[in-house]
Protein backbone atom coordinates (compact mmCIF):
# COMPACT_ATOMS: atom_id res chain seq x y z
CA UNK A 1 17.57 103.11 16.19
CA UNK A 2 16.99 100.56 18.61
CA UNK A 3 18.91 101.06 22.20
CA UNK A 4 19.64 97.83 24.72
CA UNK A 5 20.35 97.40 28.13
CA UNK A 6 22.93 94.80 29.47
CA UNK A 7 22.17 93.82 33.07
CA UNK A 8 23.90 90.89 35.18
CA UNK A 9 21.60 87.97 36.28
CA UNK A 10 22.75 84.68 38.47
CA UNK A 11 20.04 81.74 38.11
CA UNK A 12 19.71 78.61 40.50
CA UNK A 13 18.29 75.16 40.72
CA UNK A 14 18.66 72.44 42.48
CA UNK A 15 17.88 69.98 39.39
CA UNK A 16 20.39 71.15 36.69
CA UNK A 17 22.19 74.10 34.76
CA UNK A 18 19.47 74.15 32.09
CA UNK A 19 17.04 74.78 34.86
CA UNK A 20 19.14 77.17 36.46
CA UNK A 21 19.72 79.58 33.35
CA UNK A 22 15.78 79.34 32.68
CA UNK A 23 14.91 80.23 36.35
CA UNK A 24 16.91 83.26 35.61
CA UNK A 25 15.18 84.70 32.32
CA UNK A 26 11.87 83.86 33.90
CA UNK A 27 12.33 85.94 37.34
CA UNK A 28 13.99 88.99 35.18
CA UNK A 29 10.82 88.80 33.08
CA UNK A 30 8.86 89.43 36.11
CA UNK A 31 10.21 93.49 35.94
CA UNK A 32 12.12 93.78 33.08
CA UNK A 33 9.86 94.06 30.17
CA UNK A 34 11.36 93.41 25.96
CA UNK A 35 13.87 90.60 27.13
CA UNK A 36 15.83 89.99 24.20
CA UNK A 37 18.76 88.17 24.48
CA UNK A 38 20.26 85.72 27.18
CA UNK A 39 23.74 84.83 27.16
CA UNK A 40 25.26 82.71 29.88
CA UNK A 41 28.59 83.91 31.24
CA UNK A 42 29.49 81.31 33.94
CA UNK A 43 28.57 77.86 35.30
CA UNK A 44 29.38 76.89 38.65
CA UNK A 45 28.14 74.24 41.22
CA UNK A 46 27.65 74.62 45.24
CA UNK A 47 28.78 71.18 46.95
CA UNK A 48 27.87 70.05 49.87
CA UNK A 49 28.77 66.90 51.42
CA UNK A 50 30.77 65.67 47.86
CA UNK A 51 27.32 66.23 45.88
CA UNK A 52 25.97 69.06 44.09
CA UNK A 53 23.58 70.97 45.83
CA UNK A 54 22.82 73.79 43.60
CA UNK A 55 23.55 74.74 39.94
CA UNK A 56 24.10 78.09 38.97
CA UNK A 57 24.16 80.01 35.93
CA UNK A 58 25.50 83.62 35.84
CA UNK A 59 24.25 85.75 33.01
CA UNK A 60 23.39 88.73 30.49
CA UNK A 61 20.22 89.62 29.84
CA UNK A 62 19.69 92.25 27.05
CA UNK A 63 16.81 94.50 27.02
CA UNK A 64 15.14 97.24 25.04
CA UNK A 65 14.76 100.22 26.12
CA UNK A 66 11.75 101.82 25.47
């Protein structure tokens, strides 16, 4: 039987929500080890001055547990 771990991840970028979800697998892959699924949760934007100024992507990253 396999066992998974659900943790909560936020991802940013300053280019795009695509960017910002990616950002955020990549740094969890720099500890967590047997990343298997990525769901995103939420999408917001900061503003500043009426533009956007930085994307980011909330998130689930599951994990198994060795």
């Amino acid at each position: 039987m396999t066992i998974y771990k659900i943790i909560d991840i936020v991802g940013t970028s300053e280019k795009s929500f695509a960017d910002a979800a990616k950002n955020a697998v990549i740094e969890a892959g720099k500890t967590v080890r047997k990343i298997r699924r990525a769901e995103v949760t939420k999408l917001d934007v900061k503003v500043e001055n009426d533009k956007p100024a930085l994307y980011r992507a909330e998130m689930n990253i599951s994990f198994e547990i060795e």
